[in-house]
N, C-alpha and C. Protein backbone atom coordinates (compact mmCIF):
# COMPACT_ATOMS: atom_id res chain seq x y z
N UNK A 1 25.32 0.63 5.81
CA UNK A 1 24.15 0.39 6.63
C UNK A 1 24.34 -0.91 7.42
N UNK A 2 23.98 -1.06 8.53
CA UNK A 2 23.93 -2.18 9.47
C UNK A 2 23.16 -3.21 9.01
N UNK A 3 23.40 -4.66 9.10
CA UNK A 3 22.71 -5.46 8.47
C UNK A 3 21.44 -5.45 9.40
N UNK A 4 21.30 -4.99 9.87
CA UNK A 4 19.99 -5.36 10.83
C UNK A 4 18.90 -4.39 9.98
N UNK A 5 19.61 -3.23 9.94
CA UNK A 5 18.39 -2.09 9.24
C UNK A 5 18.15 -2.52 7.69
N UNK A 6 19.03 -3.07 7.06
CA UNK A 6 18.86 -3.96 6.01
C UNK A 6 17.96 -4.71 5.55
N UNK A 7 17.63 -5.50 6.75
CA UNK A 7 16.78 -6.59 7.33
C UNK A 7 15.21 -6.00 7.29
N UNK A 8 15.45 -4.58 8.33
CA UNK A 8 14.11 -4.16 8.18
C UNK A 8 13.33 -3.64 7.05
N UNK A 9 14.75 -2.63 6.19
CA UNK A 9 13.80 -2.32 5.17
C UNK A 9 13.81 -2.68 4.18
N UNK A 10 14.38 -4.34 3.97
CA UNK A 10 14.20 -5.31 3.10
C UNK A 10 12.12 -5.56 3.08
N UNK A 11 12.14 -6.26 4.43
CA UNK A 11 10.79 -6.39 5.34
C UNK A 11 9.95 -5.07 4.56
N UNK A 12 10.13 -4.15 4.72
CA UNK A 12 9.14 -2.93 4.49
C UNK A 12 8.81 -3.09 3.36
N UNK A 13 9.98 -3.22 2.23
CA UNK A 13 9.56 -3.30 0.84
C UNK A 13 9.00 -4.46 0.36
N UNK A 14 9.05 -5.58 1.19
CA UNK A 14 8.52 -6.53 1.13
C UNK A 14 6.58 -6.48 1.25
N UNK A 15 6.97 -6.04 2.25
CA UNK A 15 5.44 -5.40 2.54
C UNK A 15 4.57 -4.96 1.45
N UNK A 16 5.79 -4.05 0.59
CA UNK A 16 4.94 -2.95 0.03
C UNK A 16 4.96 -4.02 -1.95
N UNK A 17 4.95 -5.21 -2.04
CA UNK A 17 5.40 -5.28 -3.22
C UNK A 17 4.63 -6.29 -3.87
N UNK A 18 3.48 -6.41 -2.64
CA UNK A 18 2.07 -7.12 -3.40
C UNK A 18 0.65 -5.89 -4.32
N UNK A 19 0.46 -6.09 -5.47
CA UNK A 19 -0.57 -5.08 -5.55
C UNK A 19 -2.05 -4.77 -4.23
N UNK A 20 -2.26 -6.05 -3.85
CA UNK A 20 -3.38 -6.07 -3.21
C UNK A 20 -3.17 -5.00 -2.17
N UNK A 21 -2.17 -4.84 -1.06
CA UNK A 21 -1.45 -4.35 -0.29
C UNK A 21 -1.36 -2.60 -0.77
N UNK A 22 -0.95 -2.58 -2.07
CA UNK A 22 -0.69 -0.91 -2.56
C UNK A 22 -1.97 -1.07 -2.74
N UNK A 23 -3.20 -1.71 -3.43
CA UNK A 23 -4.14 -0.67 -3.59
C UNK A 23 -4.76 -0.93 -2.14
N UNK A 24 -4.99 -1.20 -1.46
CA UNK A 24 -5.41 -0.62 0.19
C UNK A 24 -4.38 0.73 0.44
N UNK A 25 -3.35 0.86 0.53
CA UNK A 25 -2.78 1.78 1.37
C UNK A 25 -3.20 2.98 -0.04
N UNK A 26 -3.76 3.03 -0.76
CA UNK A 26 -4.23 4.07 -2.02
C UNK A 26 -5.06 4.58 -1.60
N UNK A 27 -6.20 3.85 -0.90
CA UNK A 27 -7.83 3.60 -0.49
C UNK A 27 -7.49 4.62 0.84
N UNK A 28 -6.40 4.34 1.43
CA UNK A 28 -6.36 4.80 2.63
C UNK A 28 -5.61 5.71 2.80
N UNK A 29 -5.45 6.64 1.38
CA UNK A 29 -5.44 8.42 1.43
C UNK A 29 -6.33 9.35 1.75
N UNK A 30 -7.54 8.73 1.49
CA UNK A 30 -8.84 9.54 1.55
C UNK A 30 -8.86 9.39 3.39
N UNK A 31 -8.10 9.22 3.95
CA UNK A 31 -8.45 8.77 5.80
C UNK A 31 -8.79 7.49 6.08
N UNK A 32 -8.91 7.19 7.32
CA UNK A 32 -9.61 6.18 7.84
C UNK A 32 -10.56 5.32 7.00
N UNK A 33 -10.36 3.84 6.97
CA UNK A 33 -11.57 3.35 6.88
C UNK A 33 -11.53 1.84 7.26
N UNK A 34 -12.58 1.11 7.66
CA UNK A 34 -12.70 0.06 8.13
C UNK A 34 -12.46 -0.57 7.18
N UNK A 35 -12.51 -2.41 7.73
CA UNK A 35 -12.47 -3.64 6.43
C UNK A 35 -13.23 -3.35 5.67
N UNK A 36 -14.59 -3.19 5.78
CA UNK A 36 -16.13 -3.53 4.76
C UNK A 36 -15.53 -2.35 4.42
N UNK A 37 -15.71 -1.11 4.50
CA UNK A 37 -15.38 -0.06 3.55
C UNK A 37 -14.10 -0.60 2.80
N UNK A 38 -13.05 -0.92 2.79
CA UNK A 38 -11.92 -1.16 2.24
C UNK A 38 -12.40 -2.75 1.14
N UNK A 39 -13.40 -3.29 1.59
CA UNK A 39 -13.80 -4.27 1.06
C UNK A 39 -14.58 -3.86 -0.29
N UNK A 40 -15.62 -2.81 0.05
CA UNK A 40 -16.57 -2.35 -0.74
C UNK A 40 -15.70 -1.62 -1.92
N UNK A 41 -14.73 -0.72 -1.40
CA UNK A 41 -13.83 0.02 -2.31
C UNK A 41 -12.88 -0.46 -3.32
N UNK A 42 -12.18 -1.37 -3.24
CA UNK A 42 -10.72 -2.24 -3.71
C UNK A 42 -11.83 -3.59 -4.27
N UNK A 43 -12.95 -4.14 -3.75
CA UNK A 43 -13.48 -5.48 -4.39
C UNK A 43 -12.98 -6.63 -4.14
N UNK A 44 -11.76 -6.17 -3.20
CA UNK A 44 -11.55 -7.70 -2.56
C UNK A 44 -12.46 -8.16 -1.65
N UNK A 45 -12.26 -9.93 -1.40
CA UNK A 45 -13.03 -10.38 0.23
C UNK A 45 -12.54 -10.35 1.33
N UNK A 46 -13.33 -10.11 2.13
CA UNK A 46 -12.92 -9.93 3.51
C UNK A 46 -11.73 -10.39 4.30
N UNK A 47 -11.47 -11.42 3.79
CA UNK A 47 -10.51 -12.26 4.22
C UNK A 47 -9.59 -11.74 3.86
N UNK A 48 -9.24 -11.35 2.68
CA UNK A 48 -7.52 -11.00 1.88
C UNK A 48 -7.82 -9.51 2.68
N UNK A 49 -8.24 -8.61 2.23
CA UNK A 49 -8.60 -7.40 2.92
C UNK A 49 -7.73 -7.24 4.62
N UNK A 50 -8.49 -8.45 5.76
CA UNK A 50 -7.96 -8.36 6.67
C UNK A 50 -6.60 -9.10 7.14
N UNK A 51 -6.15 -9.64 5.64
CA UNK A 51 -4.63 -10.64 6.06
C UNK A 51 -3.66 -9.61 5.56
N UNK A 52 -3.87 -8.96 4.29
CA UNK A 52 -3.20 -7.44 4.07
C UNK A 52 -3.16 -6.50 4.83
N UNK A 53 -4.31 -6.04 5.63
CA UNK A 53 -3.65 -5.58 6.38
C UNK A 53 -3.14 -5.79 8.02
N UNK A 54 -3.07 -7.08 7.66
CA UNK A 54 -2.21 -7.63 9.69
C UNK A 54 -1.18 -7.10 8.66
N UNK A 55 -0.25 -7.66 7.51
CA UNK A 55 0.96 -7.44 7.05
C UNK A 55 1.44 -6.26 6.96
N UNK A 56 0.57 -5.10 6.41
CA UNK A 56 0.84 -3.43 6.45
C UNK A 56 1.23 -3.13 7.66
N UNK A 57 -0.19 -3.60 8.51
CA UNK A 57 0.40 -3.30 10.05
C UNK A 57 1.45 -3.67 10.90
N UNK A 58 1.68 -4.75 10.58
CA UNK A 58 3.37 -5.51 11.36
C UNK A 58 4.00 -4.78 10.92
N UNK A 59 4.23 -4.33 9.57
CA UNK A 59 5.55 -3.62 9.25
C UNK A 59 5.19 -1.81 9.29
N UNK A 60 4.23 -1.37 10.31
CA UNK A 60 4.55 0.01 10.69
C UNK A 60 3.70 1.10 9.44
N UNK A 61 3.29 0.00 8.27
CA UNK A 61 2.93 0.97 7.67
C UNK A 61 1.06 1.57 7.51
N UNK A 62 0.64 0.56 8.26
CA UNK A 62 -0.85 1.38 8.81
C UNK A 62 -0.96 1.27 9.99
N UNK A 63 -1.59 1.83 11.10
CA UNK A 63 -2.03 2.05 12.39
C UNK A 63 -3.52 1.49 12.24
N UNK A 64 -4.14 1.33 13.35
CA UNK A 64 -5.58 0.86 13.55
C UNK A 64 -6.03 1.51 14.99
N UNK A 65 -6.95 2.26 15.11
CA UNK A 65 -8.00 2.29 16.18
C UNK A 65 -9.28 1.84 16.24
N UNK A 66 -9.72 1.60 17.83
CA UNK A 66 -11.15 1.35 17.78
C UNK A 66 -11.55 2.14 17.57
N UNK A 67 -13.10 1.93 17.04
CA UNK A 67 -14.17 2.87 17.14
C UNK A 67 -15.73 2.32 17.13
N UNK A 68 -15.67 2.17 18.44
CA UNK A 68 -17.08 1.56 19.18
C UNK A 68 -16.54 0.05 18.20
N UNK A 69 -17.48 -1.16 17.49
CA UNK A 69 -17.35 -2.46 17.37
C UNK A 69 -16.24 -2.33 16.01
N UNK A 70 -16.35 -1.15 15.60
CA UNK A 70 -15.19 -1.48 14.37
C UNK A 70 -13.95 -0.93 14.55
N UNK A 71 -12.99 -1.21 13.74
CA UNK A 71 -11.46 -1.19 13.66
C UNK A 71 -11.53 -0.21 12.67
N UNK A 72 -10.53 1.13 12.47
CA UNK A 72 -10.55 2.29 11.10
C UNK A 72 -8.92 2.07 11.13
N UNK A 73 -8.63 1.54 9.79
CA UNK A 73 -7.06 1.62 9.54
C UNK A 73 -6.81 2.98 9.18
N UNK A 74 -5.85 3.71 9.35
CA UNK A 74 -5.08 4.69 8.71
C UNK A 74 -3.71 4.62 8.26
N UNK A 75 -3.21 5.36 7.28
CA UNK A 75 -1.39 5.58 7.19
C UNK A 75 -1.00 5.70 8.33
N UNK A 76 0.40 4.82 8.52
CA UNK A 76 0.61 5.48 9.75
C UNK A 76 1.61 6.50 9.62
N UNK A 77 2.11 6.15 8.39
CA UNK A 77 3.34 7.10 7.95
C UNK A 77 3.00 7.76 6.56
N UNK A 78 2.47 8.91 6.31
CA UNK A 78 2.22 9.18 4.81
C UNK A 78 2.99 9.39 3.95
N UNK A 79 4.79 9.97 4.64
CA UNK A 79 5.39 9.60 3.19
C UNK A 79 5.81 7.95 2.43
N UNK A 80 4.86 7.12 2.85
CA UNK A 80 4.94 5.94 2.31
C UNK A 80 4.38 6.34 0.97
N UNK A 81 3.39 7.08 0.89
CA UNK A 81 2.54 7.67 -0.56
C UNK A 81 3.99 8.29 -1.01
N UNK A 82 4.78 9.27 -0.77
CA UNK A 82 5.52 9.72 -1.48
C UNK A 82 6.88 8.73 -2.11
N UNK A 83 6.87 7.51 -1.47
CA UNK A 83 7.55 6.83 -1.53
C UNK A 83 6.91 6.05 -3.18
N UNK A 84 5.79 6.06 -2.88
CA UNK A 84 5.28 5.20 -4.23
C UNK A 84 4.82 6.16 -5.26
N UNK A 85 4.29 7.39 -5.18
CA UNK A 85 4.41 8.29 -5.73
C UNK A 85 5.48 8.27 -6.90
N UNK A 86 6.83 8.65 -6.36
CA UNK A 86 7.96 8.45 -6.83
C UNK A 86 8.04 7.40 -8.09
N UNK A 87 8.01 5.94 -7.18
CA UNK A 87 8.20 5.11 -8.10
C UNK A 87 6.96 4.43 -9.41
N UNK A 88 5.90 5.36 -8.65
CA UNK A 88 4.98 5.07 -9.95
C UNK A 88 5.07 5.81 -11.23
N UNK A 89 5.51 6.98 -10.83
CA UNK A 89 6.00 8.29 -11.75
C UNK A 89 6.68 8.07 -12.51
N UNK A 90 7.87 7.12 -12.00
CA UNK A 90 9.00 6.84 -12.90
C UNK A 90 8.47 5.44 -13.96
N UNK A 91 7.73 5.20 -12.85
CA UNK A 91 7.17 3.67 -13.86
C UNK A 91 6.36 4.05 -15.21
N UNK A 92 5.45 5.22 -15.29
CA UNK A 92 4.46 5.59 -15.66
C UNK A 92 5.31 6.31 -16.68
N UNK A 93 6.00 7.05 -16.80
CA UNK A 93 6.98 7.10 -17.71
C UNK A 93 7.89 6.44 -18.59
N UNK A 94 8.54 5.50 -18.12
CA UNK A 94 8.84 4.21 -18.71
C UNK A 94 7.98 3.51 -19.36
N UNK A 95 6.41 3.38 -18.91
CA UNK A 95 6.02 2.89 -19.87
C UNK A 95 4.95 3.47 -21.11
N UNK A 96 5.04 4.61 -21.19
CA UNK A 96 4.69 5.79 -21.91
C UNK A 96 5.69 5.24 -22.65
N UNK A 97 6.71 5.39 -22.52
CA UNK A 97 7.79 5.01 -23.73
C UNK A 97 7.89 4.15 -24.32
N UNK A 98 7.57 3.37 -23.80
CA UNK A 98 7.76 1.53 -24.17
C UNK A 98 6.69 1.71 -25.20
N UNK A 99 5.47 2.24 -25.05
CA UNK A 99 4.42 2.30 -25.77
C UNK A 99 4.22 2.82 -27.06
N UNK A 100 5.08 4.17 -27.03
CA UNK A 100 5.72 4.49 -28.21
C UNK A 100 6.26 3.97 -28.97
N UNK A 101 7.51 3.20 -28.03
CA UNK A 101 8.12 2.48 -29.38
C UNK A 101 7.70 1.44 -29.68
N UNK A 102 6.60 0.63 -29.20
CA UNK A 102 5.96 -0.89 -29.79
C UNK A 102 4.74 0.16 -30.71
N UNK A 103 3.92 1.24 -30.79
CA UNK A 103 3.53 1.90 -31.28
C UNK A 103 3.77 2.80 -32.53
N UNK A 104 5.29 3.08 -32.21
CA UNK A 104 5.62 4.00 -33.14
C UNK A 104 5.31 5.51 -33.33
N UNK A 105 4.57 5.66 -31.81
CA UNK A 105 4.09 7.14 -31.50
C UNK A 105 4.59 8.13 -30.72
């Protein structure tokens, strides 16, 4: 791979490797939704809400339109879900196990 594309999807995963960040782009399976909705939903403040997502958005992974005075983020790419999908699956398994054996079950 070219170090440049390296670069980028260093950046992407970077993006993607704060929780605050995954649970918005979670929120934003159900479609569209503005800050205050994304605010009301996830329980963060407004502020982190809209600095998460300038960062999603620089790196390609939500889109934004107007709509009349508010902003509605969406995926811009949905196999980003399959992307975490994946690695939650595997996580979620791993620690099913782990649990067992500090359990013994």
């Amino acid at each position: 791979m070219a170090p440049e594309l390296l670069d980028l999807v260093a950046e992407r995963f970077k993006a993607l490797s704060d929780r605050a960040r995954l649970s918005l782009l979670q929120e934003l399976r159900g479609g569209p939704m503005t800050v205050n909705e994304l605010v009301e939903a996830t329980g963060m403040g407004q502020a982190n809400v809209s600095r998460h997502l300038a960062q999603l958005f620089a790196n390609g992974l939500v889109a934004r339109e107007r709509d009349g005075v508010f902003v509605r983020y969406e995926l811009a790419d949905e196999d980003v879900l399959k992307l975490c999908e994946l690695v939650c699956g595997r996580l979620e398994s791993e620690l099913t196990e782990r649990r067992k054996v500090v359990t013994g079950r």
